[in-house]
Structures are given as structure tokens and as C-alpha cells.
N, C-alpha and C. Protein backbone atom coordinates (compact mmCIF):
# COMPACT_ATOMS: atom_id res chain seq x y z
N UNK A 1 0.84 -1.15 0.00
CA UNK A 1 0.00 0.00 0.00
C UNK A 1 0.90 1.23 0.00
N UNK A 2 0.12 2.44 -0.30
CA UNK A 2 1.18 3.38 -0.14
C UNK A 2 0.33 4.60 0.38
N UNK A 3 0.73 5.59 1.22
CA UNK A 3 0.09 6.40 2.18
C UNK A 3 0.67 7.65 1.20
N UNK A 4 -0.03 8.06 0.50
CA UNK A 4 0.52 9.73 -0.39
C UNK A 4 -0.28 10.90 -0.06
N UNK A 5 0.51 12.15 0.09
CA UNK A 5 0.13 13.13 0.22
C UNK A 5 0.01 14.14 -0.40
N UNK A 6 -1.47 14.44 -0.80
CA UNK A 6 -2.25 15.03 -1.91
C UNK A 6 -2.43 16.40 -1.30
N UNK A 7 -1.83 16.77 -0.01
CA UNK A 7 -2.29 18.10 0.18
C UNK A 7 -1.10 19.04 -0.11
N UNK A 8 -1.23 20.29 0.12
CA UNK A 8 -0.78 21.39 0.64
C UNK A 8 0.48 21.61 1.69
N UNK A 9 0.11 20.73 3.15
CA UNK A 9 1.19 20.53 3.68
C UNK A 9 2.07 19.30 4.09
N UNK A 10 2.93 19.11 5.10
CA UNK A 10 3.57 18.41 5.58
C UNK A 10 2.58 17.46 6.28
N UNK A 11 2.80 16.35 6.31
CA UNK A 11 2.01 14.91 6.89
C UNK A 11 3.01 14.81 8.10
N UNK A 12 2.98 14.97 9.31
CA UNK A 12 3.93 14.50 10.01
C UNK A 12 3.52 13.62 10.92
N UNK A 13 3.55 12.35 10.74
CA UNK A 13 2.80 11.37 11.53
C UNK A 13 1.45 11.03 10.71
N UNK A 14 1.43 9.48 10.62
CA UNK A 14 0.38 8.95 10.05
C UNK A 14 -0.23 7.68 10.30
N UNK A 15 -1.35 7.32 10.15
CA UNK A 15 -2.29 6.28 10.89
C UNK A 15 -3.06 6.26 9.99
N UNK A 16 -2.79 4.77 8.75
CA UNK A 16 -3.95 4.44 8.10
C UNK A 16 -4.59 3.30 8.74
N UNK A 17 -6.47 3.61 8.82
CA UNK A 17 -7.16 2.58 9.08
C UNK A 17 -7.68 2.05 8.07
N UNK A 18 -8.06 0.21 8.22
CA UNK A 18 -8.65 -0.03 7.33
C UNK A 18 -8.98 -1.50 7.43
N UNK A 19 -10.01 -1.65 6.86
CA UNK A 19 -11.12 -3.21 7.35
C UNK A 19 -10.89 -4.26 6.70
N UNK A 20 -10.26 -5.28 7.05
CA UNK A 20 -10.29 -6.60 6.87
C UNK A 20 -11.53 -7.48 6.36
N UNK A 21 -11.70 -7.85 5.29
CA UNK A 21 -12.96 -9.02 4.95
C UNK A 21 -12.75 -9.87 6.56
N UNK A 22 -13.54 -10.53 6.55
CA UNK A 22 -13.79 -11.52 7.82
C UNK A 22 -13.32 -12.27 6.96
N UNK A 23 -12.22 -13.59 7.65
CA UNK A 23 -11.44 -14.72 7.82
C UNK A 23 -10.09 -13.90 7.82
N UNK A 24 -9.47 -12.90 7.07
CA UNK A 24 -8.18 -12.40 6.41
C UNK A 24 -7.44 -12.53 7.90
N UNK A 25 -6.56 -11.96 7.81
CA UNK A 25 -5.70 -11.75 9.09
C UNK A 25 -3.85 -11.27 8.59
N UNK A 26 -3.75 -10.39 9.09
CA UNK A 26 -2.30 -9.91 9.05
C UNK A 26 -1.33 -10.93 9.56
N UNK A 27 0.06 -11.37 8.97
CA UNK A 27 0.86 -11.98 9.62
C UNK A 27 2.26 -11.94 9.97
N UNK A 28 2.53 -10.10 9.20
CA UNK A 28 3.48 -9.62 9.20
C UNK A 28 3.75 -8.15 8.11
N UNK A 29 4.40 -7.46 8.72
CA UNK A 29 4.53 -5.98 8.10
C UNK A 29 6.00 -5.40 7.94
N UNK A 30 6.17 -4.88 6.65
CA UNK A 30 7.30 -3.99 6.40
C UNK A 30 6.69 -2.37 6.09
N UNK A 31 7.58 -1.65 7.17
CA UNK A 31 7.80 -0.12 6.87
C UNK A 31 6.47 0.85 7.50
N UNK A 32 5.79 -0.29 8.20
CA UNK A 32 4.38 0.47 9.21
C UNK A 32 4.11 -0.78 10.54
N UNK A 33 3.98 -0.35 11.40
CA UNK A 33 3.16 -1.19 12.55
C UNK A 33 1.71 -1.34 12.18
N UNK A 34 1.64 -2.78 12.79
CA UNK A 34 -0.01 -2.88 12.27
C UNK A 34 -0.64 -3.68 13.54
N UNK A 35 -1.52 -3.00 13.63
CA UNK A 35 -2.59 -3.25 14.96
C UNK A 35 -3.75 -2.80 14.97
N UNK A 36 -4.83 -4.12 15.37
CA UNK A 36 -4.70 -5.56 15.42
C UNK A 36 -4.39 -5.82 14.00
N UNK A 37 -4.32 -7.04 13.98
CA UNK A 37 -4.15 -8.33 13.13
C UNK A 37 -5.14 -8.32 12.03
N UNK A 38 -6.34 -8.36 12.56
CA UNK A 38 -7.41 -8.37 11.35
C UNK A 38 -8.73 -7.44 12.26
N UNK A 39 -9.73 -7.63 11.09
CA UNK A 39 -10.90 -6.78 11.22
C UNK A 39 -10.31 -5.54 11.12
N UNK A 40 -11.08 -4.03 11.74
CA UNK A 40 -10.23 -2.60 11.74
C UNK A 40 -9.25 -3.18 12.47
N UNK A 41 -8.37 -2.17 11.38
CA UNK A 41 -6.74 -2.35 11.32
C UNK A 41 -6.13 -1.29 11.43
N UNK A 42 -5.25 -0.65 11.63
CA UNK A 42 -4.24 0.36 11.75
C UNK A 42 -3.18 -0.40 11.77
N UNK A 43 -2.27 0.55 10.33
CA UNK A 43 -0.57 0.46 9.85
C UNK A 43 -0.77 1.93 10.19
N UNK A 44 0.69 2.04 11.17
CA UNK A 44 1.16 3.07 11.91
C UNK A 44 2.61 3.44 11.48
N UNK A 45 2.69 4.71 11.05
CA UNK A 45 3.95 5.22 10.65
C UNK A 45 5.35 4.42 11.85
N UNK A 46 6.59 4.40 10.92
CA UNK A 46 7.82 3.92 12.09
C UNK A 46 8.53 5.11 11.89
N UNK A 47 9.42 5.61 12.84
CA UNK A 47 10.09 7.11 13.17
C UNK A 47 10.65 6.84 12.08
N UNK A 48 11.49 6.25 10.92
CA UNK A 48 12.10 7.08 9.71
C UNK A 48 11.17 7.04 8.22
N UNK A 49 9.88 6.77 8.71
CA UNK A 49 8.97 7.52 7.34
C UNK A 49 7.80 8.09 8.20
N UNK A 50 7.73 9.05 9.09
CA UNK A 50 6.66 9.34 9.95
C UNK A 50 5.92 11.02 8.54
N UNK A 51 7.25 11.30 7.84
CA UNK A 51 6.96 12.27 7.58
C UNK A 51 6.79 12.34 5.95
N UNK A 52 5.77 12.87 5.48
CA UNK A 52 5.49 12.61 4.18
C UNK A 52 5.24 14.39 3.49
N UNK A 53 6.04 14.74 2.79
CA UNK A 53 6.05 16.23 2.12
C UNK A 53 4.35 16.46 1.04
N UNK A 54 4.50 17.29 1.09
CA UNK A 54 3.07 17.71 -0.09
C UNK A 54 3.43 17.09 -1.39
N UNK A 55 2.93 16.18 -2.19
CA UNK A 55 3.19 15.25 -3.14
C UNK A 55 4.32 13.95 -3.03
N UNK A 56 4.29 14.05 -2.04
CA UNK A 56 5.15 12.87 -1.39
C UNK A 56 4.28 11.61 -1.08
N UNK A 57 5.13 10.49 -0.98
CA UNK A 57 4.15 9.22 -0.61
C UNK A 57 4.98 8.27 0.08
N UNK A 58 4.61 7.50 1.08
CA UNK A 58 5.32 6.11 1.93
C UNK A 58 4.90 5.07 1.70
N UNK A 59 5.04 4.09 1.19
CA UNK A 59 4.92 2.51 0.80
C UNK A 59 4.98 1.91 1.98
N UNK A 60 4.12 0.72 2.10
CA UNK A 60 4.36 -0.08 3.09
C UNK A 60 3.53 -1.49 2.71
N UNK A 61 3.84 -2.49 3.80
CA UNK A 61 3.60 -3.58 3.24
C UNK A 61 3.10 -4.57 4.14
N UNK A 62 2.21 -5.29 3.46
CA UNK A 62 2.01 -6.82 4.66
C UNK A 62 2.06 -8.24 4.20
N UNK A 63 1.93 -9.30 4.79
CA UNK A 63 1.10 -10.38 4.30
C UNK A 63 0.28 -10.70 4.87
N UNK A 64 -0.06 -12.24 4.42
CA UNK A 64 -1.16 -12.42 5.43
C UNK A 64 -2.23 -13.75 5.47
N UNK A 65 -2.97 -14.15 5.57
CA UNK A 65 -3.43 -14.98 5.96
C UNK A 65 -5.35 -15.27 5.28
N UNK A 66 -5.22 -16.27 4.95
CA UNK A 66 -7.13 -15.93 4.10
C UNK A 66 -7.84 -16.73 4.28
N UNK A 67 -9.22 -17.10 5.54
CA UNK A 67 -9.16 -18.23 5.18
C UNK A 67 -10.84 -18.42 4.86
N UNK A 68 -11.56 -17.05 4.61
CA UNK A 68 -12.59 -16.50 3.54
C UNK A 68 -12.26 -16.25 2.49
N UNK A 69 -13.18 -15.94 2.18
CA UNK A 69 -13.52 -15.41 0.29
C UNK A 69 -12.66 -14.01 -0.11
N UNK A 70 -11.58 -14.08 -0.72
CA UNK A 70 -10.75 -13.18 -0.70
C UNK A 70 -11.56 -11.80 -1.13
N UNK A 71 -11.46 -10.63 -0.78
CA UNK A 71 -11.67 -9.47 -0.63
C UNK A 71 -10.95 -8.62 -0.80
N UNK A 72 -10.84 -7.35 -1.10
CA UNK A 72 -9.08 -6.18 -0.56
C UNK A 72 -9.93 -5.61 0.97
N UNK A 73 -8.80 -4.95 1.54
CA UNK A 73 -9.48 -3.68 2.61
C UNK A 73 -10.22 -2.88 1.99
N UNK A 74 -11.23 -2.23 2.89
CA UNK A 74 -12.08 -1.27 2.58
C UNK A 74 -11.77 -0.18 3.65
N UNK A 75 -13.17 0.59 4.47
CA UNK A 75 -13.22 1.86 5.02
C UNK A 75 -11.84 2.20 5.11
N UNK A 76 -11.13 2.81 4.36
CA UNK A 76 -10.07 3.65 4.47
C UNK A 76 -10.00 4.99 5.38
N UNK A 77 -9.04 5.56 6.56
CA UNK A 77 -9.38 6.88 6.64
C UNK A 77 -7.54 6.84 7.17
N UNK A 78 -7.49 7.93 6.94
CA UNK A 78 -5.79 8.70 7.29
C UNK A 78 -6.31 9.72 8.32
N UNK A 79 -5.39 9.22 9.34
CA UNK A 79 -5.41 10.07 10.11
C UNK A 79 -6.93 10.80 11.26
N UNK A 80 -7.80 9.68 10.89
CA UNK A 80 -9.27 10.00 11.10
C UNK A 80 -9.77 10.15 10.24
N UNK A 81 -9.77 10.54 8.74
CA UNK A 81 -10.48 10.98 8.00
C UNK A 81 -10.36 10.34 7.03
N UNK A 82 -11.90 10.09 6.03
CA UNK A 82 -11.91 9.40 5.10
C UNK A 82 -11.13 9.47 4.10
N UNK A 83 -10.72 8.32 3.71
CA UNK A 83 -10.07 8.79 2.44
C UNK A 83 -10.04 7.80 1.17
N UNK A 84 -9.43 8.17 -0.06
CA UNK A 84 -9.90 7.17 -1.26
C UNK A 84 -8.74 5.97 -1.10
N UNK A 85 -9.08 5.32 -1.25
CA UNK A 85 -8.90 3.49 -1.92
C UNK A 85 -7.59 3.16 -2.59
């Protein structure tokens, strides 16, 4: 996934949420903390990409586990707030 910043200013610190199909489950992450595991989820910035410039973007990554009907995440929001897909 990648967390980009479409605004105006500096992103400093970031918290994407986002919903797990039921069965999925996280089983490991590069370049964000992720908590919980499955269902709403939060990947949490790590201190050397906390900060993202105005047209800037941070990649990050997981795997994971399926043992429903595969799905992607949905309700997206950054930072509290909704955001696109």
C-alpha cells in the first residue's frame, strides 16, 4: 500500500485505518506497525517515514493470511479521515 500526500502541507505522523474481509488476518509488516491483526486495522507510521512532504508518498507492506472469500481492505481513513482506496 502506499500512504501519499495530496495536500498542501507536511504529513507528520500517520495512521492508516482499514477493514479486513472476515477470515483475512495480518501476519506480518514492512515499513508500518499494524494493529490488530485483522478486522479494523491500523498500519502506523515507524520514526524514519513518519513524515510525508506535499506530493510525497510512503509505501508499506504486509502479508497475510485468508481463510474467507478473498476481498481487498475497505473503510479507508488517514489520520481520522476518510479517504480514497
Amino acid at each position: 500500500m502506499t500512504v501519499a500526500n495530496t495536500g498542501s502541507a507536511l504529513v507528520d505522523g500517520w495512521k492508516l485505518g482499514f477493514t479486513l474481509p472476515s477470515g483475512q488476518a495480518i501476519t506480518g509488516a514492512w515499513n508500518a506497525g499494524i494493529s490488530p491483526s485483522s478486522g479494523s486495522v491500523t498500519a502506523t507510521n515507524l520514526s524514519y517515514n513518519a513524515q510525508i512532504p506535499p506530493g510525497g508518498s510512503q509505501p508499506f507492506g504486509f502479508q497475510g493470511t485468508d481463510t474467507g472469500s478473498y476481498g481487498p481492505p475497505t473503510a479507508f481513513t488517514l489520520n481520522g479521515t476518510a479517504c480514497a482506496s
